[in-house]
Protein backbone atom coordinates (compact mmCIF):
# COMPACT_ATOMS: atom_id res chain seq x y z
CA UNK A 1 0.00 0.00 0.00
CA UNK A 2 1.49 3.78 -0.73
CA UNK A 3 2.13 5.83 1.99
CA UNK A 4 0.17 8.77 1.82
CA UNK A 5 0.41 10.32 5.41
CA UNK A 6 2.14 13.28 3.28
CA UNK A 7 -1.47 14.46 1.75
CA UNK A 8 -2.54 16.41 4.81
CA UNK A 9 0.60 18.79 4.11
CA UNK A 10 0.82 18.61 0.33
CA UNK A 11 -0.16 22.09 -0.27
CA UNK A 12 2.05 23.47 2.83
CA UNK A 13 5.04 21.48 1.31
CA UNK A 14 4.69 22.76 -2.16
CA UNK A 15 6.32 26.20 -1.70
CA UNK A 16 9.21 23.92 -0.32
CA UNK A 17 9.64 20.62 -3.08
CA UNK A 18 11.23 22.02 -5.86
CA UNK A 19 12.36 19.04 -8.00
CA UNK A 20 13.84 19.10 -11.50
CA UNK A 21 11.27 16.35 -13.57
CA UNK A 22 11.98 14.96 -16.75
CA UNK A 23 8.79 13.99 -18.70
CA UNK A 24 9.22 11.87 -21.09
CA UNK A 25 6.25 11.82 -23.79
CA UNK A 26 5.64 15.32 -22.56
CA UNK A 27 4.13 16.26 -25.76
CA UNK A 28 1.19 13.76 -25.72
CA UNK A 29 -2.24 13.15 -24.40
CA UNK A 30 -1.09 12.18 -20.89
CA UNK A 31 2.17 13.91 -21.00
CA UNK A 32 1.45 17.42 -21.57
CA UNK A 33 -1.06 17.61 -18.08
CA UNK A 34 1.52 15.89 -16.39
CA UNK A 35 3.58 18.76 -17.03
CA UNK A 36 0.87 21.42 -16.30
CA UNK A 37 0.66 19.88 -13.06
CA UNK A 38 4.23 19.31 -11.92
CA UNK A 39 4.87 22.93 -13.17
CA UNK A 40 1.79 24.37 -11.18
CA UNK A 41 3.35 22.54 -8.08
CA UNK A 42 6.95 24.87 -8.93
CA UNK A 43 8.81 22.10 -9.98
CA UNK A 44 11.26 22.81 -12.95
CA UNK A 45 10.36 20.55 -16.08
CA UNK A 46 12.14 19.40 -19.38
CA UNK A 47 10.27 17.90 -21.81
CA UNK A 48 11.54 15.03 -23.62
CA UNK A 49 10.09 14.34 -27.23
CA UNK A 50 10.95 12.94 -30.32
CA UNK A 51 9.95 15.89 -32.32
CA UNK A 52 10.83 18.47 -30.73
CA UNK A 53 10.37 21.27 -33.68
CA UNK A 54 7.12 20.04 -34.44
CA UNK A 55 5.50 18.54 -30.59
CA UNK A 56 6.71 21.89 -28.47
CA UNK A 57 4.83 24.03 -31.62
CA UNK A 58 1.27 22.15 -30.51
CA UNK A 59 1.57 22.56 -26.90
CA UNK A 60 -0.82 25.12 -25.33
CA UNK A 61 0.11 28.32 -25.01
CA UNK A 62 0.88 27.81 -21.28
CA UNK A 63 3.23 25.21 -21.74
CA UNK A 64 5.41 27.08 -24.96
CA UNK A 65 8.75 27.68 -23.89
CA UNK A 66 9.16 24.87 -21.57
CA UNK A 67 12.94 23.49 -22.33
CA UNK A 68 12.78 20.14 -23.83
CA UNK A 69 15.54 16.83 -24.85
CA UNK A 70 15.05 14.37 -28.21
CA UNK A 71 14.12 11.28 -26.88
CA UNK A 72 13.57 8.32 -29.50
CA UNK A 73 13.26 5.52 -27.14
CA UNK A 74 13.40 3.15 -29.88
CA UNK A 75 17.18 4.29 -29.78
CA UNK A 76 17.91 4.46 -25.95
CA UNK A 77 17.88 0.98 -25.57
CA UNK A 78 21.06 0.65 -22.91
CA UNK A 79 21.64 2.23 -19.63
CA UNK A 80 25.06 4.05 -21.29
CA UNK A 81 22.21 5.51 -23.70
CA UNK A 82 20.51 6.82 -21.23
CA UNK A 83 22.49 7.80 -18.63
CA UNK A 84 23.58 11.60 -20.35
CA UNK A 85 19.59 12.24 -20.59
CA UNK A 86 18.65 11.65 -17.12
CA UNK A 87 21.85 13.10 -15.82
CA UNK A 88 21.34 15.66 -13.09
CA UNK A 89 16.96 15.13 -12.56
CA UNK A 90 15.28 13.88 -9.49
CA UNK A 91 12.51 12.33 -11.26
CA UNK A 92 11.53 10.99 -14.18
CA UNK A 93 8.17 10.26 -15.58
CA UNK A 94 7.74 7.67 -18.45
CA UNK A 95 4.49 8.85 -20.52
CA UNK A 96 5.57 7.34 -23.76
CA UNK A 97 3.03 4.56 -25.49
CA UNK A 98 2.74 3.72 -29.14
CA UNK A 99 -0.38 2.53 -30.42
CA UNK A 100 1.33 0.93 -33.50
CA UNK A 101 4.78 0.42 -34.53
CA UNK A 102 6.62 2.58 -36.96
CA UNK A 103 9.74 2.66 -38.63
CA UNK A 104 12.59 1.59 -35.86
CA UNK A 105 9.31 2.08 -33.40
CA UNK A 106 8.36 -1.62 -32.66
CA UNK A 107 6.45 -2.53 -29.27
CA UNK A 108 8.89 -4.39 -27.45
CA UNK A 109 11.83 -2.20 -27.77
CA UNK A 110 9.67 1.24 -26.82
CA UNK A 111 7.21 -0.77 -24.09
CA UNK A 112 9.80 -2.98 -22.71
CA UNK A 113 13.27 -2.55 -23.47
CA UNK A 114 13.82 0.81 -23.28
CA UNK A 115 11.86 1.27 -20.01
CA UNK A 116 14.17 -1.43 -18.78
CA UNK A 117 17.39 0.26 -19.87
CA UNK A 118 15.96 3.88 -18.14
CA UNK A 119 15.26 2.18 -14.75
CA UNK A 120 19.00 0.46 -14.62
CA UNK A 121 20.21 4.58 -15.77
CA UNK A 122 18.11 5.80 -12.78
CA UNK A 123 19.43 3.13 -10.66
CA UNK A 124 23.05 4.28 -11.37
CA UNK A 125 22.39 8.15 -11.50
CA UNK A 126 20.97 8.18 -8.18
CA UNK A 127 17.45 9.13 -10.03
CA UNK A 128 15.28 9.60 -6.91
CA UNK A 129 11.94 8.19 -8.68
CA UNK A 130 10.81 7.05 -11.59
CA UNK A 131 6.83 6.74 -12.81
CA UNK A 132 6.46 4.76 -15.60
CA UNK A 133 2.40 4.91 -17.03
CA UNK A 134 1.36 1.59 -18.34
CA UNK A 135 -2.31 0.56 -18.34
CA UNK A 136 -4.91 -1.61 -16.82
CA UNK A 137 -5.82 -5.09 -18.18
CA UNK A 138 -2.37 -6.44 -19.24
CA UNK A 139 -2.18 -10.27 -19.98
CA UNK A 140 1.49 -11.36 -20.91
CA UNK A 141 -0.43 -14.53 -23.14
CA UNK A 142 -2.38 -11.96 -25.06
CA UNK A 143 -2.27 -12.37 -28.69
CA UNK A 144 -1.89 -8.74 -29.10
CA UNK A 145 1.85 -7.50 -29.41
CA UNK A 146 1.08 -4.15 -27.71
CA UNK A 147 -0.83 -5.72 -24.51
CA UNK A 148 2.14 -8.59 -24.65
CA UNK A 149 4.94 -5.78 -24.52
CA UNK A 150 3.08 -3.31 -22.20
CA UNK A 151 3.25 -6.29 -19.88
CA UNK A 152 6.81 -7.25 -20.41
CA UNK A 153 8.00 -3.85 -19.67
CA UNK A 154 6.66 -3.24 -16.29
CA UNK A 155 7.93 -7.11 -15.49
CA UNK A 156 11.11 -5.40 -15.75
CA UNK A 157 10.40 -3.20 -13.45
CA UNK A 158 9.08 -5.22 -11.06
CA UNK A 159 12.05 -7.71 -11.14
CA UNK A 160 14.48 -4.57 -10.31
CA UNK A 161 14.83 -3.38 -6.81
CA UNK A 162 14.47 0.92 -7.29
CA UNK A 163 12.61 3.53 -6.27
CA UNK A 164 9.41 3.74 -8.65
CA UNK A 165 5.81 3.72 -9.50
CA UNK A 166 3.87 1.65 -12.29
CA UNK A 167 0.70 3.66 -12.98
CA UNK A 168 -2.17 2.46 -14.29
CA UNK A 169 -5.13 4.41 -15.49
CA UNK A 170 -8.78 2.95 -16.81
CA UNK A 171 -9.68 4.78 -20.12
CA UNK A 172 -8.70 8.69 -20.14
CA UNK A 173 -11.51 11.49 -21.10
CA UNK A 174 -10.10 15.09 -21.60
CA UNK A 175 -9.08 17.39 -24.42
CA UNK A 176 -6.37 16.69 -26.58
CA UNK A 177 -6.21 13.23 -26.52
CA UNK A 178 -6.55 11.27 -29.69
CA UNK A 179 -9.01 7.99 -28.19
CA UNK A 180 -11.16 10.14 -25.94
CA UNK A 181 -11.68 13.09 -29.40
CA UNK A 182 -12.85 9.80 -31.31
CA UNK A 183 -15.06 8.94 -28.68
CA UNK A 184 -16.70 12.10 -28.61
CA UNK A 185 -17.02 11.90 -32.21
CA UNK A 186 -18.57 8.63 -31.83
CA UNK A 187 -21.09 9.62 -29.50
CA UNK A 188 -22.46 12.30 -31.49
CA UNK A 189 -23.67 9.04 -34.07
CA UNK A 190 -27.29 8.01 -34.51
CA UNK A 191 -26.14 4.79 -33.83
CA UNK A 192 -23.08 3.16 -31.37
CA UNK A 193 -21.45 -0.07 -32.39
CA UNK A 194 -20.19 -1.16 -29.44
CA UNK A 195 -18.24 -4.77 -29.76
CA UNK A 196 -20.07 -7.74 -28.00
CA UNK A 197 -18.56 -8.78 -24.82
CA UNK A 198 -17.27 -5.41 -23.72
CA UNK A 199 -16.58 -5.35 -20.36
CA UNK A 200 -16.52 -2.59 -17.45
CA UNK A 201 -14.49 0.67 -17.51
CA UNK A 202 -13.80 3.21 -15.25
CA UNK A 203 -13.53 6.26 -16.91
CA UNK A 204 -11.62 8.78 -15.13
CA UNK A 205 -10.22 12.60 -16.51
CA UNK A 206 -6.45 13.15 -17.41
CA UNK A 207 -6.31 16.03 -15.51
CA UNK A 208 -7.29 14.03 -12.46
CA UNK A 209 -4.74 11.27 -13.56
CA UNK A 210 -1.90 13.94 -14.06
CA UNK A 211 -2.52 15.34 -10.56
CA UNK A 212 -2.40 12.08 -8.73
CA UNK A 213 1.04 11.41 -10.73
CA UNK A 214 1.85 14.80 -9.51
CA UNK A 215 1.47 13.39 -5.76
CA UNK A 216 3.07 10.21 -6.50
CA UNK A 217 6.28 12.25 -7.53
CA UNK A 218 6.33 13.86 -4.60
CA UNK A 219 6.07 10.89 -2.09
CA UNK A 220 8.05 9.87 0.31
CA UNK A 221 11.24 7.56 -0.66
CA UNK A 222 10.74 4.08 -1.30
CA UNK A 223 12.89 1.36 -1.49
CA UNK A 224 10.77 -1.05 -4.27
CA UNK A 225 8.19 -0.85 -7.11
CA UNK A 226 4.79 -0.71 -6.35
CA UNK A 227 1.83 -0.88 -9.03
CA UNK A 228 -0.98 2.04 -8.45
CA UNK A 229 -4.21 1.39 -10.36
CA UNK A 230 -6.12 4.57 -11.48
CA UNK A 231 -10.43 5.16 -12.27
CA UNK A 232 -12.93 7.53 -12.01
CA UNK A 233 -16.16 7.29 -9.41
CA UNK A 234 -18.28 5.49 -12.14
CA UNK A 235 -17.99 1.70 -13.50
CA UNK A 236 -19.48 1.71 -16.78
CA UNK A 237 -19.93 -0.79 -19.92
CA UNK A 238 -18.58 0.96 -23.16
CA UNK A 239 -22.57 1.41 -24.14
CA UNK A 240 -23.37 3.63 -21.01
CA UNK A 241 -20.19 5.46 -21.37
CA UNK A 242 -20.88 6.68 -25.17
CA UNK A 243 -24.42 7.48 -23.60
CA UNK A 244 -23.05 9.56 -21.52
CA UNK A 245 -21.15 11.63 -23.99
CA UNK A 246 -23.80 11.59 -26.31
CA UNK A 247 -26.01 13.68 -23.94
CA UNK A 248 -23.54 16.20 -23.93
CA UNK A 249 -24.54 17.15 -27.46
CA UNK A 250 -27.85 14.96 -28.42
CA UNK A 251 -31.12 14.55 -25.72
CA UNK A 252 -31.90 11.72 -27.75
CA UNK A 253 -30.53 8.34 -27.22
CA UNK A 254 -28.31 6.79 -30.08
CA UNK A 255 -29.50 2.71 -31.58
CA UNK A 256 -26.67 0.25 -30.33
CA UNK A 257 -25.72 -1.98 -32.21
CA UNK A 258 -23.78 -4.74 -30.55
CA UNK A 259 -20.77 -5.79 -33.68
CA UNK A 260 -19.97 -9.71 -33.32
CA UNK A 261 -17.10 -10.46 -32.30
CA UNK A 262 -15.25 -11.75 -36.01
CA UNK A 263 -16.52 -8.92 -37.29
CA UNK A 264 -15.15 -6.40 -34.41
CA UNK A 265 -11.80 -8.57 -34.97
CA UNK A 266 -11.66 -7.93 -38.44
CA UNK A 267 -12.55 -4.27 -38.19
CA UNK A 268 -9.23 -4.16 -35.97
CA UNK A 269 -7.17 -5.54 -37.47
CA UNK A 270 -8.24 -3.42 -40.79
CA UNK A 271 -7.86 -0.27 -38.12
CA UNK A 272 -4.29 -1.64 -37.66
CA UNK A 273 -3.12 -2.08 -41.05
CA UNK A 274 -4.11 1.08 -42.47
CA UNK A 275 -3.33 3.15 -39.33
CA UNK A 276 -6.73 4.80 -39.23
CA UNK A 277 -8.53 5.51 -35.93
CA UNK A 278 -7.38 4.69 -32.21
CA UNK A 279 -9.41 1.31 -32.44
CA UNK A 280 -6.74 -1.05 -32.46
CA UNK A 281 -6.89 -5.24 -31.86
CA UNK A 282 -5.46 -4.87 -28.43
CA UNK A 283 -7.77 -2.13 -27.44
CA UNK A 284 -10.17 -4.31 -29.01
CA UNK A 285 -9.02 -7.52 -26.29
CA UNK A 286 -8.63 -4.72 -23.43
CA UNK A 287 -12.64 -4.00 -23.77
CA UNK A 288 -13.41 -7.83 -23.40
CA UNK A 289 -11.99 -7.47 -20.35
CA UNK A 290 -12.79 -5.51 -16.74
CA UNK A 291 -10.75 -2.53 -17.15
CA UNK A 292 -11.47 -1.34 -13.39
CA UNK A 293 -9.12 -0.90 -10.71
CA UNK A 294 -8.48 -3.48 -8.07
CA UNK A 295 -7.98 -1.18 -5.81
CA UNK A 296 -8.30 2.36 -6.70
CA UNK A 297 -6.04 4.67 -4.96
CA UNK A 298 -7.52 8.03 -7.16
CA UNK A 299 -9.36 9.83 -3.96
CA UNK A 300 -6.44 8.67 -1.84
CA UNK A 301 -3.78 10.63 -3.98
CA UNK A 302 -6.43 13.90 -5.21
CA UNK A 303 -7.76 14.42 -1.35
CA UNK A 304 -10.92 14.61 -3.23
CA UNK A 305 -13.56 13.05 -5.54
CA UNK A 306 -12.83 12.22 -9.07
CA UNK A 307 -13.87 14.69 -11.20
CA UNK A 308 -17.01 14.04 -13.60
CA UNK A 309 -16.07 12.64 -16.89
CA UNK A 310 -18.18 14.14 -19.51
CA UNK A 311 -18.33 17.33 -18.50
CA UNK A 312 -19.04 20.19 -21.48
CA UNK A 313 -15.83 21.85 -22.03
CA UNK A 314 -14.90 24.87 -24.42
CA UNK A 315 -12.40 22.89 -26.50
CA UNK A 316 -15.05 20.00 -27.01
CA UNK A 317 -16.76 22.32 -29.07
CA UNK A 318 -14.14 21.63 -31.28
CA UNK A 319 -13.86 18.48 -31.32
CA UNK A 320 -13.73 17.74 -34.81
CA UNK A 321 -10.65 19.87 -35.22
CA UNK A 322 -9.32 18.74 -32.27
CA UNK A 323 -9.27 14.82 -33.70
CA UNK A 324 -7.06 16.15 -36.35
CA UNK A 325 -4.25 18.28 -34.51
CA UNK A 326 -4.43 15.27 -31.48
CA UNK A 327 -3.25 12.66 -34.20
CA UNK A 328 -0.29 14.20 -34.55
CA UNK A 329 0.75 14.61 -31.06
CA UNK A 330 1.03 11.57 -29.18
CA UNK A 331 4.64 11.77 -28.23
C-alpha cells in the first residue's frame, strides 16, 4: 500500500519541493497535463520528445517555452544511452506509449526494453523516482503484441529493486487526446457499435490522472516498485459510457448496435493495417476485459472526488478539429 500520510501537508510542502522532472512523452495526451501539473506545483520541467520542432509548436500556449531533450526511445535501448539524458533530474516520468509500430518504433523495444534500460540509468544516477504509465488489463499470453509488450516492460520493473511507480489508469476522457476526441465523435452518431462482450471501464479525466502522478512524484522515498491502479467514481460498460457523452450534445438516445465479435476482430485488425482511428486489436481484447481498478487509490492521492467525466468543455466544441491536430501529437 502507498504511503500517503504526506497528503494532509501537500499544499504546505509545495512552496518547499522544488524538484527538476523529466517527462518523457511530454508532448502527448497524458504527457502534456503531467507537465501542467508538476509545473503548477513549482517544480522545474524538461520535456523530452521525439519531435521536438514540431510537438513543443502544438503545446498550449501555457506550456510554450518549456525546455525540452530528443528522446527516441526506440534508440535508448542501454543504460550508457541513457544515462547523459537523465543526468542531473530527481525524477523521471515515463508517458511514452505507441499505439502501433513505426519505422525503428516496434512494441517491445519502446514498451519494454527501453523502459528497462531507463530504470538500470536511474538506478546508477541516483534518479530519486521514476513513474512509468502503463495501463490496466495487461495479460502477458495476449495475442496482441502491444498488450504482450506493455506487460513485459513493467515485469522489468518489477524484477528490479528501485525507487518507482507503475501507474495504471482505466480509459482517459479530456481534451487533446486522440481515443477520448474519437469517442466524442462517436457519440455524437445516430447509432453506437459497441463490440459484444465489452466489459466494465472506469472512466476517469487526465487532468485528475496527471494530478495524482503529480502526488506520487512527490512521495516519500521508497525502497521497491509498487503498481498504483487509477479510475474515475463510475464503472461503466462501453454502451453507457458513449451514452453519456452523447447527452452532452444529443437529448436523444443513439440505436446500439452490438458488432460480433469476427466482425469487431476484423474491423481491428483493418484499423491496424491502415493506421486509421485509435481502435486497435489490443484495445479491441482490453474492452473484453474488466478494465477497473483493483484497488483504486484516485481519492487517496487527489484528497478529493474524481472529477465528472463528460463534462461540457470549451475545447469539445471543437472536437472535430481537435481529432485532427491530437493525431499528430502523441509523443
Amino acid at each position: 500500500m502507498l504511503d500517503l500520510s504526506y497528503i494532509s501537508v501537500k499544499t504546505e510542502m509545495s512552496d518547499e519541493i522544488e524538484m527538476k522532472v523529466l517527462v518523457l512523452g511530454g508532448t502527448g495526451f497524458i504527457g502534456r497535463h503531467v507537465v501542467r501539473a508538476l509545473r503548477q506545483s513549482g517544480h522545474e520541467i524538461v520535456i523530452g520528445t521525439r519531435a521536438p520542432t514540431g510537438s513543443l509548436k502544438r503545446l498550449p500556449e501555457d506550456l510554450r517555452g518549456i525546455p525540452s531533450l530528443e528522446t527516441h526511445l526506440e534508440r535508448l535501448l542501454t543504460p550508457l544511452a541513457w544515462r547523459p539524458l537523465v543526468a542531473g533530474f530527481d525524477i523521471v516520468v515515463n508517458c511514452v506509449g505507441i499505439l502501433r509500430p513505426r519505422w525503428g518504433e516496434t512494441y517491445d523495444r519502446v514498451h519494454r526494453v527501453a523502459p528497462a534500460a531507463l530504470a538500470d540509468a536511474c538506478t546508477s544516477a541516483g534518479i530519486g523516482r521514476l513513474v512509468h504509465v502503463s495501463a490496466l488489463g495487461l495479460d502477458e499470453e495476449s495475442a496482441s503484441g502491444f498488450i504482450r509488450s506493455k506487460h513485459a516492460g513493467e515485469r522489468e520493473l518489477l524484477r528490479r529493486r528501485l525507487d518507482a511507480v507503475i501507474v495504471r489508469p482505466s480509459l482517459l476522457d479530456g481534451a487533446g487526446g486522440f481515443g477520448a476526441c474519437w469517442l466524442r465523435q462517436v457519440a455524437r452518431w445516430p447509432v453506437h457499435f459497441v463490440p459484444a462482450g465489452a466489459k466494465h471501464i472506469a472512466p476517469l479525466d487526465v487532468e485528475d490522472l496527471a494530478l495524482a502522478i503529480a502526488t506520487l512524484c512527490e512521495a516519500p522515498p521508497r525502497a521497491e516498485v509498487r503498481v498504483v491502479e487509477l479510475g474515475g467514481a463510475d464503472t461503466l460498460t462501453m454502451r453507457e459510457h458513449l451514452a453519456a457523452l452523447r447527452r452532452l450534445a444529443h437529448g436523444r438516445p443513439a440505436h446500439v448496435i452490438e458488432v460480433p465479435t469476427v466482425l469487431a476482430r476484423l474491423v481491428s485488425h483493418v484499423c491496424d493495417l491502415l493506421h486509421v482511428t485509435p481502435f486497435s486489436f489490443g484495445h479491441l481484447l482490453l474492452m473484453r476485459r474488466d478494465n477497473v481498478p483493483v484497488r483504486n487509490e484516485l481519492v487517496e492521492l487527489l484528497g478529493r472526488a474524481p472529477g465528472a467525466v463528460g463534462l461540457a468543455q470549451t475545447g469539445w466544441r471543437r472536437s472535430a478539429t481537435e481529432l485532427q491536430s491530437a493525431t499528430g501529437a502523441s509523443r
